[in-house]
C-alpha atoms as a PDB file:
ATOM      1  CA  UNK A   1      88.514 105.819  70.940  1.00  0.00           C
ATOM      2  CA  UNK A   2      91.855 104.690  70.495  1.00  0.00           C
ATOM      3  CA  UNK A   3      93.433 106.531  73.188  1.00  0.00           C
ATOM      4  CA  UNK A   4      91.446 105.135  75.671  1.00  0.00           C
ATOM      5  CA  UNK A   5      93.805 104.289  78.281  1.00  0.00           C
ATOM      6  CA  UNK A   6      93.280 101.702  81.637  1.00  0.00           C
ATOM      7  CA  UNK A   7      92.503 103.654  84.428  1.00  0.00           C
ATOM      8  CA  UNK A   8      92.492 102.547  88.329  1.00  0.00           C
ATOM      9  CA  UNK A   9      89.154 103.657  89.544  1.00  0.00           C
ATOM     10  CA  UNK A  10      87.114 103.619  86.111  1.00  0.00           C
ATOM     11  CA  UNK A  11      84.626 101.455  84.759  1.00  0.00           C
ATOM     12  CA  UNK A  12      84.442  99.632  81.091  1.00  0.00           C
ATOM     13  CA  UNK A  13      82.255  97.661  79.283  1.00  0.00           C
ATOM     14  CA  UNK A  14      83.850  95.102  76.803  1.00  0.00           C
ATOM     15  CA  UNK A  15      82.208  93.651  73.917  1.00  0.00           C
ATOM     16  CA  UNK A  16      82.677  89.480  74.082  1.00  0.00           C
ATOM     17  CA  UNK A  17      80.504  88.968  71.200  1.00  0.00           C
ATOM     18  CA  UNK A  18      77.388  90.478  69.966  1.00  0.00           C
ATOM     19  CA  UNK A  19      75.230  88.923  72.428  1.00  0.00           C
ATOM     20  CA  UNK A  20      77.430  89.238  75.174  1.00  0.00           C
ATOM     21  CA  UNK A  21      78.535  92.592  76.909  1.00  0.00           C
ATOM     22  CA  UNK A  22      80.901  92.242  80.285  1.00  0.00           C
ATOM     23  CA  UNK A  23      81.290  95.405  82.576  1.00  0.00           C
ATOM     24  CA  UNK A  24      84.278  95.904  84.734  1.00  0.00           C
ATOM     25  CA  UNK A  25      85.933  98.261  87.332  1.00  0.00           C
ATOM     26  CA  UNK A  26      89.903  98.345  87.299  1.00  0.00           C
ATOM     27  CA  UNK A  27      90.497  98.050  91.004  1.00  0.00           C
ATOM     28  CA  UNK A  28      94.715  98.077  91.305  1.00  0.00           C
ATOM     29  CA  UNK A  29      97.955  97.623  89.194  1.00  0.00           C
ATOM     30  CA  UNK A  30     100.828  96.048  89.894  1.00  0.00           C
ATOM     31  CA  UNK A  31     103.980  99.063  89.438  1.00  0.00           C
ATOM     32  CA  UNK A  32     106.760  96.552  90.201  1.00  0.00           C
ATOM     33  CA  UNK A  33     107.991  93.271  89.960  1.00  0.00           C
ATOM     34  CA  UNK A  34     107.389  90.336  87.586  1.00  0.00           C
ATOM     35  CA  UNK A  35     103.552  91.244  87.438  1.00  0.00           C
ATOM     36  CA  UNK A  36     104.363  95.024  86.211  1.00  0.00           C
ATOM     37  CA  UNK A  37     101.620  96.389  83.884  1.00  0.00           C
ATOM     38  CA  UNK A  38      99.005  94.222  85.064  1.00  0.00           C
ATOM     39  CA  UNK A  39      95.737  95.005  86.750  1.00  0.00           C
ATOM     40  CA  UNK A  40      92.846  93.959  88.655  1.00  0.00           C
ATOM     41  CA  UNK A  41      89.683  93.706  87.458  1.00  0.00           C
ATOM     42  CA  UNK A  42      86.544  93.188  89.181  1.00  0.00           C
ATOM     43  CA  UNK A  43      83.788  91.564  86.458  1.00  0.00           C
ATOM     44  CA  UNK A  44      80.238  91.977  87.406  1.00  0.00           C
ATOM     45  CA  UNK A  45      77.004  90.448  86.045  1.00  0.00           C
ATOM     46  CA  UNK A  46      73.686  90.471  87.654  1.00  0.00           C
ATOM     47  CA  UNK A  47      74.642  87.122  89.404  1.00  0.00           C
ATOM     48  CA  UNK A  48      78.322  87.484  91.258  1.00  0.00           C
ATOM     49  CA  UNK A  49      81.460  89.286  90.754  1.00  0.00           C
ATOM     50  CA  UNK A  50      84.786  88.382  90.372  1.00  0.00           C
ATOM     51  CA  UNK A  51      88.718  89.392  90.477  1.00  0.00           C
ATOM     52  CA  UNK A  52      89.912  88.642  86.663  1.00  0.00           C
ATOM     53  CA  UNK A  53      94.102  89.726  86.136  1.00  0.00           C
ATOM     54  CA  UNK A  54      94.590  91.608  82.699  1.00  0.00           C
ATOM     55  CA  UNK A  55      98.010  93.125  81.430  1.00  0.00           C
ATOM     56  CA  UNK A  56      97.898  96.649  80.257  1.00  0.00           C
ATOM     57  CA  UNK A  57      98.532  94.746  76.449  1.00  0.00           C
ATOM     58  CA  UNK A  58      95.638  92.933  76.288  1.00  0.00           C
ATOM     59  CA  UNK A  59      93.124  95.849  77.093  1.00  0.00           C
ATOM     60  CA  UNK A  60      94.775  98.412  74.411  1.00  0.00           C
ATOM     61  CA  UNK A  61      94.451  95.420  72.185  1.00  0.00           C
ATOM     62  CA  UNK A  62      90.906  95.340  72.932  1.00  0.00           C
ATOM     63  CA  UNK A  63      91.011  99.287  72.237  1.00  0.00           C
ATOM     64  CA  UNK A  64      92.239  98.885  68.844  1.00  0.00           C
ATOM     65  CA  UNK A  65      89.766  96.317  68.420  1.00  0.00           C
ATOM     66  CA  UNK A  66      86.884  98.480  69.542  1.00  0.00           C
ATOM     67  CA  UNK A  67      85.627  96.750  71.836  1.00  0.00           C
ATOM     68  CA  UNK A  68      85.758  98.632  74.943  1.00  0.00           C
ATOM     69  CA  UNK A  69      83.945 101.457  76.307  1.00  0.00           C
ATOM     70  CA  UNK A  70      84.537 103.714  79.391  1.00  0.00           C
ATOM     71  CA  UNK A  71      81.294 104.212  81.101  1.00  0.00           C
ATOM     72  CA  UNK A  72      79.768 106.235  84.247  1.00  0.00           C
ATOM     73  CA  UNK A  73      79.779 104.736  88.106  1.00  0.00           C
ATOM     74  CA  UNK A  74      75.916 104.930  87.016  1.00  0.00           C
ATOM     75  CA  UNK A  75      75.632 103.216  83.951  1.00  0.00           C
ATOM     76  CA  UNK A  76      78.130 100.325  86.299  1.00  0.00           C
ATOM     77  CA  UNK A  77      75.412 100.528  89.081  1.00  0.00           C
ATOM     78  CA  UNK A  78      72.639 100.099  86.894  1.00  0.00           C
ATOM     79  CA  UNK A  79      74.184  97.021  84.822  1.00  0.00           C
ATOM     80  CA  UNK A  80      75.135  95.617  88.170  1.00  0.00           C
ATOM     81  CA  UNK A  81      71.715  95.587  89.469  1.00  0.00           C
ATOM     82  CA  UNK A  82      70.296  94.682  86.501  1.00  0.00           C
ATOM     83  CA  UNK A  83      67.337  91.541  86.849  1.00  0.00           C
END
């Protein structure tokens, strides 16, 4: 798992705690400028969804860490529908 890289387009499931699992889509990066190597995540739970900035740092700490998980557009469809 530890070359797990962020990937525009994918879909991840981080591990907050061991109650608590968060699944996310990477929706753009910033390439230039002062916000270089930071991306765009869109959090979803089975009440709203939301934009949340992360640099390309923190999620390969989170790698290392083990706490993140690539997962299918289905498995993302199915958590986001989730009652």
């Amino acid at each position: 798992m530890l070359n797990l890289r962020i990937k525009v387009g994918h879909y991840y499931e981080f591990k907050l705690s061991e109650k608590i699992t968060i699944m996310f889509a990477v929706l753009y990066e910033f390439e230039r400028g002062k916000n270089k190597d930071v991306y765009s995540l869109r959090i979803f739970d089975n009440k709203r969804d939301f934009e949340f900035p992360i640099e390309e740092s923190t999620f390969n700490r989170w790698v290392k860490e083990e706490r993140i998980k690539e997962i299918t557009p289905e498995e993302a469809l199915m958590h986001a529908i989730e009652v």
